[in-house]
N, C-alpha and C. Protein backbone atom coordinates (compact mmCIF):
# COMPACT_ATOMS: atom_id res chain seq x y z
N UNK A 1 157.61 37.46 210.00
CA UNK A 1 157.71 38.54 209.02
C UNK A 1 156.66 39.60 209.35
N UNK A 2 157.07 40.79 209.31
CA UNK A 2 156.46 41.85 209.66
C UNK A 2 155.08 42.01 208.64
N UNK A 3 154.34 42.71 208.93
CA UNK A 3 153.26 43.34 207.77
C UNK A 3 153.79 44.40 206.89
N UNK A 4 155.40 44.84 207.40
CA UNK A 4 155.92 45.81 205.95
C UNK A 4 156.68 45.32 205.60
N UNK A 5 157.21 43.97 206.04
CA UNK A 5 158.19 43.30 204.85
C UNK A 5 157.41 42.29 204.34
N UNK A 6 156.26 41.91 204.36
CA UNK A 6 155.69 40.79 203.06
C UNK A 6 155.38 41.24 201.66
N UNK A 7 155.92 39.92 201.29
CA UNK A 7 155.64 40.49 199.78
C UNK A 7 154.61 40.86 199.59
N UNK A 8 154.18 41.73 198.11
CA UNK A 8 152.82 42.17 198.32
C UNK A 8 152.65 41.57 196.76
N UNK A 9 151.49 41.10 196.04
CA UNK A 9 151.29 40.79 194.84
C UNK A 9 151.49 41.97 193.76
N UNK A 10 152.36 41.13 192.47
CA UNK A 10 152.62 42.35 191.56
C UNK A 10 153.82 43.36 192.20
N UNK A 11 154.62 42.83 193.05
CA UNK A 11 155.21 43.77 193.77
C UNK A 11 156.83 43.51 192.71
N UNK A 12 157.61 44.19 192.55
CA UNK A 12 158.69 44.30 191.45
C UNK A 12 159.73 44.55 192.24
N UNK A 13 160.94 43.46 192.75
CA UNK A 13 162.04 43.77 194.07
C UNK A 13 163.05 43.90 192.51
N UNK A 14 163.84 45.05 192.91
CA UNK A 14 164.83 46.02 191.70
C UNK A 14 165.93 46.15 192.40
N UNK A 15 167.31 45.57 192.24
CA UNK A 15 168.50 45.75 192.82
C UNK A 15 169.55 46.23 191.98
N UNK A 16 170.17 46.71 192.39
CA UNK A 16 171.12 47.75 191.63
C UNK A 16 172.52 47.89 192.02
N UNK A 17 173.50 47.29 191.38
CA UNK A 17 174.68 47.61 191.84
C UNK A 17 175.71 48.36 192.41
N UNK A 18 176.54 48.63 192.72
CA UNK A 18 176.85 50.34 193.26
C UNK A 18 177.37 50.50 191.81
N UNK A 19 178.28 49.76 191.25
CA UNK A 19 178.98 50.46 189.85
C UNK A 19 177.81 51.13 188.94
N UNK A 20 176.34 50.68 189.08
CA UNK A 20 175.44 50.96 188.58
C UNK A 20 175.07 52.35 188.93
N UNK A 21 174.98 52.29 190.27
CA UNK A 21 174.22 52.95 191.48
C UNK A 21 174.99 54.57 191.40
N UNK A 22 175.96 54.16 191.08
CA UNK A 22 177.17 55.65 190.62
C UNK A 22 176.71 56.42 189.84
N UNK A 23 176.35 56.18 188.30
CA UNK A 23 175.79 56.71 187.68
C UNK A 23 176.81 57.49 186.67
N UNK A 24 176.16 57.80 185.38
CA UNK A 24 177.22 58.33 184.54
C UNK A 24 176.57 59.74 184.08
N UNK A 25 177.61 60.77 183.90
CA UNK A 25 177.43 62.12 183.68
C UNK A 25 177.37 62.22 182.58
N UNK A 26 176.11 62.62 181.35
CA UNK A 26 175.98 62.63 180.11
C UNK A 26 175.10 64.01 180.04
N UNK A 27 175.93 65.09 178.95
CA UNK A 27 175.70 66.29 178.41
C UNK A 27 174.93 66.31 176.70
N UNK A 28 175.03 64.99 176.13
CA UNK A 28 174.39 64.70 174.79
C UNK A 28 173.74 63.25 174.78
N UNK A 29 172.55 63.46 174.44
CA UNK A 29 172.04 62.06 173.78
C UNK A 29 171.12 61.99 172.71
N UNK A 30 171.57 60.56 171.84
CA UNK A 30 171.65 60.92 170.45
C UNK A 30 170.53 59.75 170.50
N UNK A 31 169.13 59.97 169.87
CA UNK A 31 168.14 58.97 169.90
C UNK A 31 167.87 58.40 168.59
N UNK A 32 167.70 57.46 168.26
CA UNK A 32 167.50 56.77 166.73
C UNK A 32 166.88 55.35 167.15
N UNK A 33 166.09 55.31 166.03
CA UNK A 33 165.05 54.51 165.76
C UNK A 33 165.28 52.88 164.87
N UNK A 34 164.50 51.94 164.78
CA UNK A 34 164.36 51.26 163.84
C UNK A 34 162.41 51.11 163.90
N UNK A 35 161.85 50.13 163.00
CA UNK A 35 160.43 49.82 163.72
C UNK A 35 160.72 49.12 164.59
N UNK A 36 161.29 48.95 165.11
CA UNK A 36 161.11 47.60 166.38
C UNK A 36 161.83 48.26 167.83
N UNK A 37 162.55 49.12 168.00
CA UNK A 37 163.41 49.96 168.86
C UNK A 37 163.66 51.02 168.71
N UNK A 38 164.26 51.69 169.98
CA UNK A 38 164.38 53.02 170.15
C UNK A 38 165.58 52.62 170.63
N UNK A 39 166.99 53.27 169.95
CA UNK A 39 168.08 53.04 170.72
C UNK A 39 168.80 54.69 171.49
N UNK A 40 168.89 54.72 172.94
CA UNK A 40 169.17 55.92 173.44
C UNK A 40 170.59 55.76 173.77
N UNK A 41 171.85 56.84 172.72
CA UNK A 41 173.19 56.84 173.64
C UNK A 41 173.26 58.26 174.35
N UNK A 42 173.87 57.55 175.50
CA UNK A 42 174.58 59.54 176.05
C UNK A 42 175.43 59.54 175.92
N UNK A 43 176.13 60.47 175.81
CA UNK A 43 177.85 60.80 175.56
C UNK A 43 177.79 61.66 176.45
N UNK A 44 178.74 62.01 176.84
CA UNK A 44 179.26 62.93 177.53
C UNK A 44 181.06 63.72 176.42
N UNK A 45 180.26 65.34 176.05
CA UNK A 45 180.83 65.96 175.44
C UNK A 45 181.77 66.53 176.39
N UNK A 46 183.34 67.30 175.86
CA UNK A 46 184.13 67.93 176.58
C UNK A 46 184.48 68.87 176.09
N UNK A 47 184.39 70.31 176.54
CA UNK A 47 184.83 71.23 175.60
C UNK A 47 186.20 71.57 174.90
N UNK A 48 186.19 71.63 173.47
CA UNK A 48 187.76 71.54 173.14
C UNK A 48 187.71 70.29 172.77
N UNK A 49 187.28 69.29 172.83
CA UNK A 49 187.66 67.97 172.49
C UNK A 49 187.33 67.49 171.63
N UNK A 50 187.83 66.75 170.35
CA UNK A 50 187.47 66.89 168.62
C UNK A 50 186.29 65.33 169.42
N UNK A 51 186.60 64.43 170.31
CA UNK A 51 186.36 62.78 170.31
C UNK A 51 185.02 62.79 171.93
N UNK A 52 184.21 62.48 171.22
CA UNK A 52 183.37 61.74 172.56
C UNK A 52 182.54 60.51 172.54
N UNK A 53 182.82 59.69 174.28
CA UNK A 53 182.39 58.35 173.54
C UNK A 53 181.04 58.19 174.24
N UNK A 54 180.36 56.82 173.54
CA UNK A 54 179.02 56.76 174.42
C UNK A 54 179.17 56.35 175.52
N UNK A 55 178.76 56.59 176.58
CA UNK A 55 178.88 56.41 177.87
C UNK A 55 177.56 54.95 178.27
N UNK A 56 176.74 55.26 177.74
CA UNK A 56 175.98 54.14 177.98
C UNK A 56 174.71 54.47 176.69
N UNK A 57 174.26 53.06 176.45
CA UNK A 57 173.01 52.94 175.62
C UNK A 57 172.05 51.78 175.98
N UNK A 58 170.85 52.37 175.87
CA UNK A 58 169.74 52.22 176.65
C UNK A 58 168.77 51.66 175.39
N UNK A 59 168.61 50.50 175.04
CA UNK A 59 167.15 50.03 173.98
C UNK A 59 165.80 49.80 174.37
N UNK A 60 165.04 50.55 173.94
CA UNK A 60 163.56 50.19 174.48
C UNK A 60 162.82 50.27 173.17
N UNK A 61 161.57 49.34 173.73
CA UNK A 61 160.60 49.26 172.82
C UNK A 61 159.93 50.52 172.23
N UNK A 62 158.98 50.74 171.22
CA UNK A 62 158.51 52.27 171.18
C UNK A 62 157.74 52.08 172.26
N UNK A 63 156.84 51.33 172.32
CA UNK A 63 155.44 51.69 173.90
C UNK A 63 156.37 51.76 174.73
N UNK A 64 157.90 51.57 175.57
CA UNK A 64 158.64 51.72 176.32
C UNK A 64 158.90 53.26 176.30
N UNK A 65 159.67 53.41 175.26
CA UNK A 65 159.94 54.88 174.33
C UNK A 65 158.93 55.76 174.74
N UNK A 66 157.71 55.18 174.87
CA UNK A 66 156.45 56.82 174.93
C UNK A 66 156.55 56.78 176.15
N UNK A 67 156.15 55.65 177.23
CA UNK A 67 156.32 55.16 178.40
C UNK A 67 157.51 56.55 179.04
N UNK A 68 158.19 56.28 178.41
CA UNK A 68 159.39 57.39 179.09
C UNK A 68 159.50 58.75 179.12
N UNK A 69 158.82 58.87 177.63
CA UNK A 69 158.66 60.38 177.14
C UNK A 69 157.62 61.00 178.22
N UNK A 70 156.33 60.13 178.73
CA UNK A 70 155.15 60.44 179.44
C UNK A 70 155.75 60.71 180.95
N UNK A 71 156.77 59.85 181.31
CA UNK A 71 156.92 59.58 182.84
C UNK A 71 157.98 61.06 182.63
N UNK A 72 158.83 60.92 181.69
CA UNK A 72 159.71 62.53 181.74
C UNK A 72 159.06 63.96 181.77
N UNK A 73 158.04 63.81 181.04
CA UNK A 73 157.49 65.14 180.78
C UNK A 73 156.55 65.11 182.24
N UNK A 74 155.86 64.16 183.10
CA UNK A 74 155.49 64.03 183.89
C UNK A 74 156.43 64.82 185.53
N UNK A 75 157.87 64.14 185.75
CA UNK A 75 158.77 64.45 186.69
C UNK A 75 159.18 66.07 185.99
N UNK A 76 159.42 66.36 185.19
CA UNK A 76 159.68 67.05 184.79
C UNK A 76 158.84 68.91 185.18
N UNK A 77 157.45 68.11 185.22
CA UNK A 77 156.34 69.42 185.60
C UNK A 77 156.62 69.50 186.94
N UNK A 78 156.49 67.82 187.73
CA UNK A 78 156.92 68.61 188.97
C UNK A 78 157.76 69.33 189.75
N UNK A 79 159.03 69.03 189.34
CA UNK A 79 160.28 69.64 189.24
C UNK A 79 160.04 70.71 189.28
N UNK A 80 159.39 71.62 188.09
CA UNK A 80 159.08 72.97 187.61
C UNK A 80 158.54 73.83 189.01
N UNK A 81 157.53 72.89 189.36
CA UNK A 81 156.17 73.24 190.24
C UNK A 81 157.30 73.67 191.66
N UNK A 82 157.96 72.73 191.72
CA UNK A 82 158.98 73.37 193.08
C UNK A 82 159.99 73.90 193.19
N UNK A 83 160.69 74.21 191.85
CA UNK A 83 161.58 74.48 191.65
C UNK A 83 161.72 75.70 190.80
N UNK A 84 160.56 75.96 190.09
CA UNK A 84 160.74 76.79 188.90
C UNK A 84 160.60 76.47 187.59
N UNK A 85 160.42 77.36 186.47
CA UNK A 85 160.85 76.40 185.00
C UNK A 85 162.20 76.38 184.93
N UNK A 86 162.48 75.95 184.60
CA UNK A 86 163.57 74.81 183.70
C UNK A 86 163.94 76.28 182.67
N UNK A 87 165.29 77.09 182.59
CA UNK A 87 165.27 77.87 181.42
C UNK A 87 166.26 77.05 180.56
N UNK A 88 166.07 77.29 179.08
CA UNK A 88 166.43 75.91 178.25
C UNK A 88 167.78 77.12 177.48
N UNK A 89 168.73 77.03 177.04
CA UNK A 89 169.50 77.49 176.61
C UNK A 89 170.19 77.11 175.44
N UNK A 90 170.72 77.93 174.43
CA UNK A 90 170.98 77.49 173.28
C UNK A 90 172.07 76.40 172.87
N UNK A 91 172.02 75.22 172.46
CA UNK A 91 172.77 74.40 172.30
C UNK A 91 173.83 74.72 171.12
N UNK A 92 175.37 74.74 172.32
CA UNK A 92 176.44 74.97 171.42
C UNK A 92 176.39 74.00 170.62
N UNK A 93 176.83 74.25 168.91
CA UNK A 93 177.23 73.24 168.44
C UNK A 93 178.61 72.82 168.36
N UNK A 94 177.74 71.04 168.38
CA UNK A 94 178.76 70.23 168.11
C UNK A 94 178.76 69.28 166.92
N UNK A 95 179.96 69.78 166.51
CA UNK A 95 179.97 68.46 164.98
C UNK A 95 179.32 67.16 165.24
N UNK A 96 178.09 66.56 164.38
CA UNK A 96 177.80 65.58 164.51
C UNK A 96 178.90 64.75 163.97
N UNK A 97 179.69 64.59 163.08
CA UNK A 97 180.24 63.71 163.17
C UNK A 97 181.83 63.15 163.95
N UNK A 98 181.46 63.85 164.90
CA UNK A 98 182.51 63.63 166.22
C UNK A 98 183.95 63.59 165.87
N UNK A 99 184.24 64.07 164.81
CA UNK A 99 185.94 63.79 164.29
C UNK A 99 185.98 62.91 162.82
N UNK A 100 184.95 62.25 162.98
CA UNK A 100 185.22 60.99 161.71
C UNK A 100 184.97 61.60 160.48
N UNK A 101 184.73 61.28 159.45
CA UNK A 101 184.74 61.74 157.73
C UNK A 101 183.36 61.59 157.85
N UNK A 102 182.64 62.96 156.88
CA UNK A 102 181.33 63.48 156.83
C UNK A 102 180.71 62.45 156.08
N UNK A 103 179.32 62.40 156.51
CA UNK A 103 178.52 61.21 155.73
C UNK A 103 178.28 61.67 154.36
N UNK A 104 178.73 60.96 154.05
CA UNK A 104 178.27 60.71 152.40
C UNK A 104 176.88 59.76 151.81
N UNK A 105 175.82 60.66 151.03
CA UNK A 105 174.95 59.40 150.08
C UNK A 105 175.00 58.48 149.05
């Protein structure tokens, strides 16, 4: 075994499927809480379309939750740094309640 293929301590081997590896195209994500979790869905909205479904949802802890917020806002500057800022644009609305009957208290 080489000196760049030994394991190294603390080292984290991460495999990933291709169905994984594909990846899903999401234009909305809707974040909500309990104390114990952070549950993240994306949807992917279509214009014209009364129905959109979650495409995937993602649960993390809150220290996970900040964890992410830190590492995003982190990739995010660098991005900027080579790329430019980021110009943020006004979010069309979309009915939160996706077609279904309005929440009631």
């Amino acid at each position: 075994m080489s000196e760049d293929n030994k394991p190294r301590p603390n080292q984290l081997n991460i495999e990933i499927s291709e169905e994984v590896a594909d990846g899903i195209y999401s234009n909305l994500a809707i974040i909500t809480h309990s104390n114990s979790e952070f549950v993240l869905d994306f949807v992917r909205v279509m214009p014209g379309v009364p129905k959109a479904k979650v495409r995937a949802r993602v649960l993390l802890t809150p220290q996970h939750a900040k964890r992410l917020l830190r590492a995003l806002a982190d990739n995010i500057g660098k991005f900027e740094q080579v790329h430019g800022q980021i110009r943020e644009t006004e979010m069309p609305e979309i009915p939160m309640n996706f077609g279904g009957p309005a929440a009631q208290a």
